[in-house]
N, C-alpha and C. Protein backbone atom coordinates (compact mmCIF):
# COMPACT_ATOMS: atom_id res chain seq x y z
N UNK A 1 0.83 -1.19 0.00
CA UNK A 1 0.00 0.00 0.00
C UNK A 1 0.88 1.26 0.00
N UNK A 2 2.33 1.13 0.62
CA UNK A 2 2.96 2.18 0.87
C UNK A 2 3.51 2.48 -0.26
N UNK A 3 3.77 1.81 -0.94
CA UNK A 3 4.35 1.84 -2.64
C UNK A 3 3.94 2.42 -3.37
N UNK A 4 2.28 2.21 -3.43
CA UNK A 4 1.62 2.72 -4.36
C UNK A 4 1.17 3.95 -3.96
N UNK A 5 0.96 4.23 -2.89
CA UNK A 5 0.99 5.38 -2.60
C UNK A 5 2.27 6.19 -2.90
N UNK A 6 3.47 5.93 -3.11
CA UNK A 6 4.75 6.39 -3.42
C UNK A 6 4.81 6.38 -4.70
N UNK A 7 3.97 5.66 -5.18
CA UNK A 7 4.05 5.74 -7.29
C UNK A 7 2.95 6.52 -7.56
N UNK A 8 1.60 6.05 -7.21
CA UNK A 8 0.93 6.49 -7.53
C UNK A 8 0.40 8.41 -7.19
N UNK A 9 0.77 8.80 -6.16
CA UNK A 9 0.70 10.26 -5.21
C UNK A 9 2.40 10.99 -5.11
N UNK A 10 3.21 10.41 -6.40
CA UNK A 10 4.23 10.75 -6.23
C UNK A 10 4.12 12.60 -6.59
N UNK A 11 3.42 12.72 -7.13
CA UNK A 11 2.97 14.22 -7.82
C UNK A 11 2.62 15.10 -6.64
N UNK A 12 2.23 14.42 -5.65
CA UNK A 12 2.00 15.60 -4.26
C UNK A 12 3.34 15.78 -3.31
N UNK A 13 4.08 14.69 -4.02
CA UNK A 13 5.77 15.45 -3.14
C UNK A 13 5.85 16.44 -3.20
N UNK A 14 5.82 17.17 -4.49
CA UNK A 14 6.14 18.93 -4.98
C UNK A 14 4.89 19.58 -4.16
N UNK A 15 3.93 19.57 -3.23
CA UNK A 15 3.34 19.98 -3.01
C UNK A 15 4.04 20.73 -1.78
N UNK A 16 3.54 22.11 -1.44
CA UNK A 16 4.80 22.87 -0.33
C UNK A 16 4.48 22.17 1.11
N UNK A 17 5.35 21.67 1.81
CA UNK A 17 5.73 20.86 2.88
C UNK A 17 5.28 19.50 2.91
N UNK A 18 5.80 18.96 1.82
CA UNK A 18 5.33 17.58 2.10
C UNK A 18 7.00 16.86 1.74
N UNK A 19 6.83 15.53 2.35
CA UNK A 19 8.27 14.71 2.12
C UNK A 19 8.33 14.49 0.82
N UNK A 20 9.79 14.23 0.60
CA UNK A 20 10.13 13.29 -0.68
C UNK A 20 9.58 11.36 -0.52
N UNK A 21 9.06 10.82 -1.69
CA UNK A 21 9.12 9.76 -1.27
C UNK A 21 9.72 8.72 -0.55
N UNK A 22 10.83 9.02 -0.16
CA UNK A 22 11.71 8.47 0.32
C UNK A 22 11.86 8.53 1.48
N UNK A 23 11.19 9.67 2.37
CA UNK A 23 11.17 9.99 3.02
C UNK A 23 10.41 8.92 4.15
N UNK A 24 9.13 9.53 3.34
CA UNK A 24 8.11 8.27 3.28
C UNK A 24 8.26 6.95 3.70
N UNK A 25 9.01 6.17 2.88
CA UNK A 25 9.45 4.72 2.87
C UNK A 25 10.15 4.48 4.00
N UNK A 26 11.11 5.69 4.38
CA UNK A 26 12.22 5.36 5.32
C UNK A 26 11.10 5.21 6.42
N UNK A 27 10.54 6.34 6.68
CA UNK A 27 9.68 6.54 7.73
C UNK A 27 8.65 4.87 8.28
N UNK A 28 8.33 4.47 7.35
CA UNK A 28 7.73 3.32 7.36
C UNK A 28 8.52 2.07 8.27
N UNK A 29 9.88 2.43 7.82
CA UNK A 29 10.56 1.04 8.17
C UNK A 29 10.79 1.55 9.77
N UNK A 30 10.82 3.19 9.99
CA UNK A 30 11.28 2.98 11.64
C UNK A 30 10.03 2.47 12.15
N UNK A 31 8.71 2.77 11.39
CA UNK A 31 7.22 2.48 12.36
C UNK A 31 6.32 1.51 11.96
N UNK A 32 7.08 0.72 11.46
CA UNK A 32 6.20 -0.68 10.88
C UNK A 32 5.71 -1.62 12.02
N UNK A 33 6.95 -1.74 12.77
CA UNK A 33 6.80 -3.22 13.17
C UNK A 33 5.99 -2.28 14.85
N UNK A 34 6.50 -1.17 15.31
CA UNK A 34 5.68 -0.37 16.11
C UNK A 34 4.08 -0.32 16.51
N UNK A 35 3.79 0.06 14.86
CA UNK A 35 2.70 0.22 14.64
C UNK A 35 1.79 -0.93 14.77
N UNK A 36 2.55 -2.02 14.27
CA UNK A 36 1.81 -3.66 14.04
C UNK A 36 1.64 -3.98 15.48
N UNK A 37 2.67 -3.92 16.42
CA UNK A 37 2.63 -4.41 17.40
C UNK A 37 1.24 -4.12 18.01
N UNK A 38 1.27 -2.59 18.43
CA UNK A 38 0.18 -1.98 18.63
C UNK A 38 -1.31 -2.00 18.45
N UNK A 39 -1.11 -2.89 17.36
CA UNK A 39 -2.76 -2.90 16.25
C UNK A 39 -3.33 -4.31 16.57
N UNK A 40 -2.33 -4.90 16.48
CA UNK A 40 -2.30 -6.40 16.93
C UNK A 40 -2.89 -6.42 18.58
N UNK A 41 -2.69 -5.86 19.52
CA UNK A 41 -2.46 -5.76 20.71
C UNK A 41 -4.38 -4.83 20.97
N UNK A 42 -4.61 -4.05 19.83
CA UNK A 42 -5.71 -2.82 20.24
C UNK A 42 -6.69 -4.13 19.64
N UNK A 43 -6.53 -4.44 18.90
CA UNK A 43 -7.66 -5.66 17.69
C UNK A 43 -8.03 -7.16 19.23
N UNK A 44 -7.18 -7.69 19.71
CA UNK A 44 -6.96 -8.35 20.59
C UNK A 44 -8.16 -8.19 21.93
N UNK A 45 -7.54 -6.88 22.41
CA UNK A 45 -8.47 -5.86 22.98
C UNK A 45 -9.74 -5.82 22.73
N UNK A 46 -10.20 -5.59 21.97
CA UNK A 46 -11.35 -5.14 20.98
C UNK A 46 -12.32 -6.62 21.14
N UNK A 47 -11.83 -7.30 20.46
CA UNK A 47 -12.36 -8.76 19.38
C UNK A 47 -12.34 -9.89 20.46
N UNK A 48 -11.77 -9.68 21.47
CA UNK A 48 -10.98 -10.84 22.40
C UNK A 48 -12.66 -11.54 23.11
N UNK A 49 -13.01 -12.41 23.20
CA UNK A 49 -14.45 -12.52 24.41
C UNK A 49 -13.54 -12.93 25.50
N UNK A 50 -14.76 -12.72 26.33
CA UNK A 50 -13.81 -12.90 27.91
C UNK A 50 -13.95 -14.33 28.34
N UNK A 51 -12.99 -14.65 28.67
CA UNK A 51 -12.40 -15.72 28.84
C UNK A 51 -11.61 -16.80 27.79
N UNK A 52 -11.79 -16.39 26.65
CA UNK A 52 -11.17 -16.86 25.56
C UNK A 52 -9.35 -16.64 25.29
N UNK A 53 -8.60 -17.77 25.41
CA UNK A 53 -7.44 -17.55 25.32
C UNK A 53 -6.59 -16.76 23.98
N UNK A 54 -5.50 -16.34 24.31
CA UNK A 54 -5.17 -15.24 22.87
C UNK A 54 -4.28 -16.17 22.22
N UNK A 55 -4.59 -17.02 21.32
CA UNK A 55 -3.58 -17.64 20.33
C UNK A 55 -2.46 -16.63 19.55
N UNK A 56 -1.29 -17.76 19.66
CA UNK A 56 -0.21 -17.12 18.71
C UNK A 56 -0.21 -16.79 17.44
């Protein structure tokens, strides 16, 4: 998704204060696995019934 958003919205880089794509990408790799953790953990939260164990 991040790709195509980087190919496809590459035309709003030039837009005034926005990143280079690259920027972008880099940014992704510091907050990927962050983010997942997190989502994984809020979804869990969410979806979990009570008393139901949390599989790996």
């Amino acid at each position: 998704m991040m790709h195509r958003w980087v190919v496809h919205g590459a035309h709003r880089f030039e837009l005034p204060g926005a990143q280079a794509g690259r920027a972008h990408l880099e940014g992704r790799m510091d907050h990927d696995a962050p983010l997942r953790a997190w989502m994984d953990q809020f979804l869990t939260h969410i979806f979990q019934r009570q008393g139901e164990k949390v599989r790996a």
